[in-house]
Protein backbone atom coordinates (compact mmCIF):
# COMPACT_ATOMS: atom_id res chain seq x y z
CA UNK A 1 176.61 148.80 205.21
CA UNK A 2 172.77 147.84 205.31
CA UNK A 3 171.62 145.39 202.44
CA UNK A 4 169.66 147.51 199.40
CA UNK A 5 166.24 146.25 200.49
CA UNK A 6 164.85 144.73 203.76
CA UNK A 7 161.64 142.47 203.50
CA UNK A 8 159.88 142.42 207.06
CA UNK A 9 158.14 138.69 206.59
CA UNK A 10 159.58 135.41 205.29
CA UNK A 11 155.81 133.73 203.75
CA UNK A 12 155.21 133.16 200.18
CA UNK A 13 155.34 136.86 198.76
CA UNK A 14 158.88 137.61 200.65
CA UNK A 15 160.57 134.36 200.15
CA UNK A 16 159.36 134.47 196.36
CA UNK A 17 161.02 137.91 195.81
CA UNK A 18 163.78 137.17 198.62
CA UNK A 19 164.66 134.50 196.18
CA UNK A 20 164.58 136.23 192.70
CA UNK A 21 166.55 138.93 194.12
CA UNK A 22 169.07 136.37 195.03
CA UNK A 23 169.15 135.02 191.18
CA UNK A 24 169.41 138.82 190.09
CA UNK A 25 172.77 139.49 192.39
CA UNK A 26 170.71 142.12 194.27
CA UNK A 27 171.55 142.27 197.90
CA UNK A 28 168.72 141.90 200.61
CA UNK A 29 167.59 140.74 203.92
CA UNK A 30 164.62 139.08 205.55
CA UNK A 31 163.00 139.53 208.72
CA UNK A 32 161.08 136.66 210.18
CA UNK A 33 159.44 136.34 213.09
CA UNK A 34 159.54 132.29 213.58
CA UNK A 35 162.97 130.97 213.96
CA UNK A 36 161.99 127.22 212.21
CA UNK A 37 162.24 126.93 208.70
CA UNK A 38 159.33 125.07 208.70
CA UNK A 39 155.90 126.85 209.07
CA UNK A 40 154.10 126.91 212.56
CA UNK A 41 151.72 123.92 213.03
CA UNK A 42 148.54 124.50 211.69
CA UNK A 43 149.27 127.42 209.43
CA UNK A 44 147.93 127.27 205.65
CA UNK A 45 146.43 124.11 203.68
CA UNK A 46 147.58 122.44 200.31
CA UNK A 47 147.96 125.58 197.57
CA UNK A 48 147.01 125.50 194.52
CA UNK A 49 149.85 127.72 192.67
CA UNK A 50 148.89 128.42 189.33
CA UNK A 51 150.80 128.25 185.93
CA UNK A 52 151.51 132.09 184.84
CA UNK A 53 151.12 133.58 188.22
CA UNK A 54 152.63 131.35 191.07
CA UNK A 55 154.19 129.04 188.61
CA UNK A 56 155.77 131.64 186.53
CA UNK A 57 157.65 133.07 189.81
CA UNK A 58 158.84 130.01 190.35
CA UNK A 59 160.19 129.98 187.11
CA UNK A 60 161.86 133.03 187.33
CA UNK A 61 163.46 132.03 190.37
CA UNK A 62 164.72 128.62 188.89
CA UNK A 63 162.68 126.79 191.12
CA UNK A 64 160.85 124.60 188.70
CA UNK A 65 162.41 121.64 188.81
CA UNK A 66 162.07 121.51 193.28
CA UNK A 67 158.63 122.21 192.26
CA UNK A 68 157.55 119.79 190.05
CA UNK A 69 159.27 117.38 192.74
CA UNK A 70 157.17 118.60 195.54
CA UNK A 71 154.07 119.30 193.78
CA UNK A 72 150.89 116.69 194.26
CA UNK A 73 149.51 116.12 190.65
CA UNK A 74 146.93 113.61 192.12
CA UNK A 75 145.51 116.16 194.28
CA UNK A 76 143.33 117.15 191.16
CA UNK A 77 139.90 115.65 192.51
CA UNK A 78 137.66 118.16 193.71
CA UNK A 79 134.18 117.53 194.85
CA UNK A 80 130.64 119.21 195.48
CA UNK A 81 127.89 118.04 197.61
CA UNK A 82 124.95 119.76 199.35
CA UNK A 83 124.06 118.81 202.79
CA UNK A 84 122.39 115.84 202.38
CA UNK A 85 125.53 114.07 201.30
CA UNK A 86 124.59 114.00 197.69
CA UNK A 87 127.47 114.24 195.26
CA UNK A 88 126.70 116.77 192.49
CA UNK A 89 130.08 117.61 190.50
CA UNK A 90 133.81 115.51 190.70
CA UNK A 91 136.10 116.74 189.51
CA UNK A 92 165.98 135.22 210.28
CA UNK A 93 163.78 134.52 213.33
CA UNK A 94 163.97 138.42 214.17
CA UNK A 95 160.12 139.86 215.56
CA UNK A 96 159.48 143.22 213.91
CA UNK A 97 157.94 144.82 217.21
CA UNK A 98 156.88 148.18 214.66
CA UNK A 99 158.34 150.42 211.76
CA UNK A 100 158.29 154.22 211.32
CA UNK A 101 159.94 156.88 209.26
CA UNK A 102 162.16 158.88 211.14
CA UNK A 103 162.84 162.95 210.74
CA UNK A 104 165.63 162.28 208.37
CA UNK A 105 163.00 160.93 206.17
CA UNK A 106 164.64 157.28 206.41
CA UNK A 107 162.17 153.46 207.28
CA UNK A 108 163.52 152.32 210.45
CA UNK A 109 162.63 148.81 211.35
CA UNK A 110 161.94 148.48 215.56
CA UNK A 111 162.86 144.58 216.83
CA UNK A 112 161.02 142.76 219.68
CA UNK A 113 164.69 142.52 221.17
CA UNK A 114 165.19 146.24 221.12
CA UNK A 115 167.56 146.77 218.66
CA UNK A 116 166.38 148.58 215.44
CA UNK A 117 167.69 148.91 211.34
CA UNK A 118 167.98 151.25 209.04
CA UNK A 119 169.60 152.90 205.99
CA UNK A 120 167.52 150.31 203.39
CA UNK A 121 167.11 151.96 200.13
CA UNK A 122 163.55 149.75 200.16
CA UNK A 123 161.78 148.50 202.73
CA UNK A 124 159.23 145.67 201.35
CA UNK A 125 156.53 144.72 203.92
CA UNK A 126 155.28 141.33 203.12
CA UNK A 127 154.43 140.79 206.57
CA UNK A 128 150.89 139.92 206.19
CA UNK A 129 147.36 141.33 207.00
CA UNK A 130 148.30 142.47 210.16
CA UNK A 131 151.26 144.33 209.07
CA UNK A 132 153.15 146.29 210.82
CA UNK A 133 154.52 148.79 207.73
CA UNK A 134 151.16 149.55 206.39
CA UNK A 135 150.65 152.30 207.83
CA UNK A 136 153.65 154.28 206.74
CA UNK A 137 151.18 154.22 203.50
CA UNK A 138 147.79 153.94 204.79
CA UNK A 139 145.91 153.66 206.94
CA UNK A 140 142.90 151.04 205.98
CA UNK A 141 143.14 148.55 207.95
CA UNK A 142 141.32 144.94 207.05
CA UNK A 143 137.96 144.52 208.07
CA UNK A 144 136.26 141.14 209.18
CA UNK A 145 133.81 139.53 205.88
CA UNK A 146 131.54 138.13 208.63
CA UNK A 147 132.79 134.58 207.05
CA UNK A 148 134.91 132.07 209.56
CA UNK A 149 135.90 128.97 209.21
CA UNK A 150 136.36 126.28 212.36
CA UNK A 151 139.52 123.79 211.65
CA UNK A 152 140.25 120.39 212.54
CA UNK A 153 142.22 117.40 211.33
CA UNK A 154 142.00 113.76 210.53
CA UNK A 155 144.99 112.10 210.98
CA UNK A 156 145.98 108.63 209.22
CA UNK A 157 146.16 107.16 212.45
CA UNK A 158 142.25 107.75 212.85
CA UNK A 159 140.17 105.14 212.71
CA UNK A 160 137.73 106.93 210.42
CA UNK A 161 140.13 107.76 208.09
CA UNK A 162 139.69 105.09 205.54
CA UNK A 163 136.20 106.99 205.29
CA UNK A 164 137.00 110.01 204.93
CA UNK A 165 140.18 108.56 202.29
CA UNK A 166 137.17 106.59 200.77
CA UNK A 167 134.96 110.08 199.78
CA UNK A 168 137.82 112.93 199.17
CA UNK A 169 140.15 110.64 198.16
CA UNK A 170 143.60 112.97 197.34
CA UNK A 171 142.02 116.05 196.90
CA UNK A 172 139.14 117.86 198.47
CA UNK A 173 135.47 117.95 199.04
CA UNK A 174 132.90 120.97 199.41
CA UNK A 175 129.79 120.47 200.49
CA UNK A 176 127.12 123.42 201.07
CA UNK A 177 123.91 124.10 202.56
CA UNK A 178 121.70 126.71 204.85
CA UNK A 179 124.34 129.37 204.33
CA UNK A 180 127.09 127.38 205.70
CA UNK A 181 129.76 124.94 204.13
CA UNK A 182 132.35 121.79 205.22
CA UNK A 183 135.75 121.87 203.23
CA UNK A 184 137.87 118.55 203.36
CA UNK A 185 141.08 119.24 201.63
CA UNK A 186 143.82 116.14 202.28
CA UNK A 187 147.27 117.78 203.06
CA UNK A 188 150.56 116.03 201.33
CA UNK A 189 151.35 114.06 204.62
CA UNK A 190 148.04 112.46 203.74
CA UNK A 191 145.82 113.83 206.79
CA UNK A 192 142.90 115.87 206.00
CA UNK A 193 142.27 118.99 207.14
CA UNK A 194 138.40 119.79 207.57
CA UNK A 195 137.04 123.67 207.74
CA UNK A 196 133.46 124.26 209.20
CA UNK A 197 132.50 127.32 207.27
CA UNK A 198 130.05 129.33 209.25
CA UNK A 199 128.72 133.33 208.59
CA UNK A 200 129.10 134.60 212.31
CA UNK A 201 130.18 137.78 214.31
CA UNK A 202 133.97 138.57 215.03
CA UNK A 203 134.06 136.92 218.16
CA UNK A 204 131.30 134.84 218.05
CA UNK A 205 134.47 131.51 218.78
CA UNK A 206 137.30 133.90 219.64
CA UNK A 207 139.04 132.55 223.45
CA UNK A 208 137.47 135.56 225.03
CA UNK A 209 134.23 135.65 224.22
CA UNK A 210 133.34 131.84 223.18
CA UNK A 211 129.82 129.93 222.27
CA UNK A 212 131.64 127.24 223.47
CA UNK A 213 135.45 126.05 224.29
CA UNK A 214 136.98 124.61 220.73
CA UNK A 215 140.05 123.43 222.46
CA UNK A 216 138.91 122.16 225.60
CA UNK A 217 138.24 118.22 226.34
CA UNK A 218 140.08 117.88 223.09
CA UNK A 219 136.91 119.42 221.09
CA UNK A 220 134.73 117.21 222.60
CA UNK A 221 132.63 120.05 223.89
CA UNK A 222 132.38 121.88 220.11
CA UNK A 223 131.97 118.90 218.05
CA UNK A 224 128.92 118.24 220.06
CA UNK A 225 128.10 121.83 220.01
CA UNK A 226 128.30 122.06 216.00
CA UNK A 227 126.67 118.56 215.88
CA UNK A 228 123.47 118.91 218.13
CA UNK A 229 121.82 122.18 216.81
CA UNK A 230 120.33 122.77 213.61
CA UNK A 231 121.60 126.35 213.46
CA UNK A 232 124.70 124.81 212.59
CA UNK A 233 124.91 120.55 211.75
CA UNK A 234 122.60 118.44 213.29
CA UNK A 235 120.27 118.04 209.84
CA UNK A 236 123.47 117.45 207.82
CA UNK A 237 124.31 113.76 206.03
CA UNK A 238 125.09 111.41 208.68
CA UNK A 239 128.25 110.66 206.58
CA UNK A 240 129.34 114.08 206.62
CA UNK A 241 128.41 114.66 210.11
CA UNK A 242 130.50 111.63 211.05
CA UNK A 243 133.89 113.83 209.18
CA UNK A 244 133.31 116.23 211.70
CA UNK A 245 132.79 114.05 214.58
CA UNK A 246 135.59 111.90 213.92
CA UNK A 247 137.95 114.90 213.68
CA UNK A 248 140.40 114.62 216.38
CA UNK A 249 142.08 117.38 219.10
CA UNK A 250 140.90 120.81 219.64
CA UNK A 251 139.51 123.02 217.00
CA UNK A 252 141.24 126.51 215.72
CA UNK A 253 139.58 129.47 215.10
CA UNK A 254 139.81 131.12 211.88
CA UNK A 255 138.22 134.64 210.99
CA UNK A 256 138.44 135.55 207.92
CA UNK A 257 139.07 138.85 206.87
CA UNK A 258 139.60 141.38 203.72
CA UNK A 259 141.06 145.03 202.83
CA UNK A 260 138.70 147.23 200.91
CA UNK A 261 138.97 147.42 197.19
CA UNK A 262 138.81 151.11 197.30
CA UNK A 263 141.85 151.25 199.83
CA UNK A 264 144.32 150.11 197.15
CA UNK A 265 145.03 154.01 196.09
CA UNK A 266 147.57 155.37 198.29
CA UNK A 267 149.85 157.72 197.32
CA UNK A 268 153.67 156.47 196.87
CA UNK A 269 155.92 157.36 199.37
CA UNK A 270 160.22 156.92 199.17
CA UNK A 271 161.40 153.40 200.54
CA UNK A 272 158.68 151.68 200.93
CA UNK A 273 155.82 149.53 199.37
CA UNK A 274 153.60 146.50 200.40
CA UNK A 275 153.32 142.86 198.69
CA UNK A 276 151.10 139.87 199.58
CA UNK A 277 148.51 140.08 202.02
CA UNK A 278 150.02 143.42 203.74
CA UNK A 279 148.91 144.95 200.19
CA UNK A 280 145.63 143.34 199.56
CA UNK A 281 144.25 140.47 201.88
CA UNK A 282 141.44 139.06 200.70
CA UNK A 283 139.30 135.93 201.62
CA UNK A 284 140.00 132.32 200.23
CA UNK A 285 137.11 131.71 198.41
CA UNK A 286 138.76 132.19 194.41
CA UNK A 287 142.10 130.20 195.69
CA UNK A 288 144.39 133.01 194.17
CA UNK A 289 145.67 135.04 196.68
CA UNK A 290 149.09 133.14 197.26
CA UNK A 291 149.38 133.13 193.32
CA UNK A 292 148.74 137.12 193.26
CA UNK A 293 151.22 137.73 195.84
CA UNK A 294 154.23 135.80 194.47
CA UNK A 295 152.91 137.34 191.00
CA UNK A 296 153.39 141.03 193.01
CA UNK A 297 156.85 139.55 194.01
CA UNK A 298 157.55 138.90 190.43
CA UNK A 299 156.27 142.29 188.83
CA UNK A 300 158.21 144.09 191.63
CA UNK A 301 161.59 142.74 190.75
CA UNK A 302 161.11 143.02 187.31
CA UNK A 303 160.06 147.02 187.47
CA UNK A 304 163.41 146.98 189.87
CA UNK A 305 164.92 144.95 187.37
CA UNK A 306 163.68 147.95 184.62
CA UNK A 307 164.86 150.77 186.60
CA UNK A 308 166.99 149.95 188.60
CA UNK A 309 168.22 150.21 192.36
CA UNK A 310 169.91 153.94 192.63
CA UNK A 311 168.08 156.98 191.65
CA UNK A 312 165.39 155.54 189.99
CA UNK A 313 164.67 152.75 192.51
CA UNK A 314 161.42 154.75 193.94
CA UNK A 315 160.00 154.73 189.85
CA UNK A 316 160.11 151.37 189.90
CA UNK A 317 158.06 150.94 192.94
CA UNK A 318 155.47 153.50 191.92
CA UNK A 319 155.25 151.22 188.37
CA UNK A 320 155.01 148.16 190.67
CA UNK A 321 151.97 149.63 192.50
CA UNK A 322 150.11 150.67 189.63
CA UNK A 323 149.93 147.19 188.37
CA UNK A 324 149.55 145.65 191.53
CA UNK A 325 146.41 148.11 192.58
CA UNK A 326 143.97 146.91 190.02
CA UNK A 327 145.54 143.17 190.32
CA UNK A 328 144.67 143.50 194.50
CA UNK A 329 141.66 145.28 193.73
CA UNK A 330 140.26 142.76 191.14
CA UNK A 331 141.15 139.43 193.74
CA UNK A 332 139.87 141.22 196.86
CA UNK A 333 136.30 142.15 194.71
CA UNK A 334 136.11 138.50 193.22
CA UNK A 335 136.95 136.93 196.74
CA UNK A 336 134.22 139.15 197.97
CA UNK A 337 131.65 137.89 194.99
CA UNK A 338 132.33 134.43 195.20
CA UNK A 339 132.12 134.51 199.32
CA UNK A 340 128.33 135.58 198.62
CA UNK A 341 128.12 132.70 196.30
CA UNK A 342 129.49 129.98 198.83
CA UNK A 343 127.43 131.41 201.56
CA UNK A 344 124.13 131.84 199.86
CA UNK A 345 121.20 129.41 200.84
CA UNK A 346 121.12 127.20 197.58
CA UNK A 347 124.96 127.79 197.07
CA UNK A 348 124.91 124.08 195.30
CA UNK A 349 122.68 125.32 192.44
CA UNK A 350 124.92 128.34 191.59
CA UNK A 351 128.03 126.72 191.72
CA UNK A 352 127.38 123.73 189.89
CA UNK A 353 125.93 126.20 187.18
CA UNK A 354 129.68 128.08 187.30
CA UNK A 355 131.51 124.96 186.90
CA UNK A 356 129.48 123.27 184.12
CA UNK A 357 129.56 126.51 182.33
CA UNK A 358 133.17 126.99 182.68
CA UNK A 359 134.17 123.09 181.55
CA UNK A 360 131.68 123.85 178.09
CA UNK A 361 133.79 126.73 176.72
């Protein structure tokens, strides 16, 4: 007999309610692409999860305790510069290959290997913004915010890193200027991860179509690239310039991309309902959309939890989708404002002015 609810994705919002469905004696399964329990290199930074969303989750699913162990308290520094260097503030490894409803009006889940599953009383895709159960609902699809960011990494086996230590220090650094911004945000096995963050077309770094090669000659040929024209670096702080050169390896590519507010206003269907980024990816730029999906993970179980898992399951899911609708809604239009903000030609002024404001009240 199939398991009451299947989650197709094993990241923050289906491991969150994976795990408070396992505290509430519900049964379930999770479908996950990567067979490693640990995350694929170079996917996601350091997290800030917040006290009544993320944290509260956490809570419910008696993880406090493993996170209070885990959690970096020092990692509290945050800084913003402008360009010229100037400091202004401190402070189941199983591929889902597709899903579809069949003519008995059941979710059947397709596998990579060929085999297939079925007979879930709720199918829960947290399977990202590429997911493949979104369209059983909708069929928006996210589009690109014209904002990218270019990674790289600074090891503690880099000779610059008692620089870079020396400025960020165990948190992270901003600094802005010309419509363009560098993030350096140090990761908890003490490297730093640095994001070039540049307003460009889709494809403007993507393999296929490529200003220049990111990976090849171990980023040799982009660092100069980003470094010699003033389109991009070349006027920047010599100190900040010297993060970037001193990054080591190739470079990753990272488009960043949103749903539409408006988009969040499907009609329920039986059996099935989206969490995380499947429901409502959104850009980085307010640092709450891994908080707002394990909150959707939380205010799912609990309407569950309310209703309960036989007749009334699909009520529960409806309530859940209400709340989470304006929640998805209000992150993805707040992403979208503060993205302007970050991007904007004098972003230092405006931000500073957000910050000071906020630390007065």
């Amino acid at each position: 007999m199939a398991p009451q609810i299947a989650i197709i994705g094993g990241g923050p919002s289906g491991l969150t309610l994976a795990r408070l469905l396992e505290c509430n004696n519900i049964d379930y399964v999770v479908y996950e692409r990567n067979i490693s329990e640990n995350s694929p290199p170079g996917q996601g930074g350091s997290l800030d999860i917040h006290g009544a969303t993320g944290q509260e989750a956490l809570r419910r699913g008696g993880l406090s305790a493993e996170f209070k162990k885990l959690a970096r308290r020092d990692a509290t520094v945050a800084q913003v510069a402008d360009k010229t260097g100037k400091q202004l503030v401190k402070f189941v490894g199983q591929a889902v290959k597709n899903v579809e409803g069949n003519f008995e009006g059941n979710v059947v889940t397709h596998f990579a290997d060929g085999s297939k599953a079925t007979g879930f009383r709720l199918v829960v895709g947290a399977d990202g913004a590429w997911s493949k159960v979104r369209h059983l609902l909708t069929s928006a699809q996210p589009k690109y915010s014209r904002k990218s960011y270019i990674e790289g990494k600074i090891s503690p086996a880099n000779p610059f890193y008692p620089q870079v230590e020396a400025r960020v220090g165990h948190g992270s650094m901003l600094a802005f200027g010309s419509r363009k911004h560098l993030a350096v945000q140090q990761m908890s096995d003490g490297s730093y991860r640095i994001y070039l963050g540049l307003t460009v077309s889709e494809n403007a770094f993507a393999l296929d179509n490529p200003n220049v090669d990111l990976v090849a000659d171990n980023g040799a040929l982009a660092r100069e690239f980003f470094l010699s024209r003033p389109d991009y670096f070349s006027d920047w702080d010599d100190e900040l310039k010297g993060i970037m050169a001193n990054s080591e390896g190739g470079f990753r590519y990272w488009p960043l991309y949103h749903m539409a507010p408006n988009s969040l206003s499907w009609e329920h269907a039986p059996q099935v309902t989206l969490i995380g980024d499947a429901a409502h990816v959104s850009t980085p730029f307010v640092g709450e959309g891994v908080n707002c999906a394990m909150y959707d993970s939380l205010v799912l179980l609990d309407k569950i939890l309310e209703f309960g898992t036989g007749d009334d399951l699909d009520r529960a899911v409806a309530e859940y989708e209400k709340d989470m609708f304006k929640r998805g809604r209000d992150l993805i239009e707040r992403s979208m404002e503060s993205a302007e903000l970050l991007f904007a030609e004098d972003a230092t002024s405006g931000l500073v002015q957000i910050i000071q404001g906020s630390s007065e009240r």
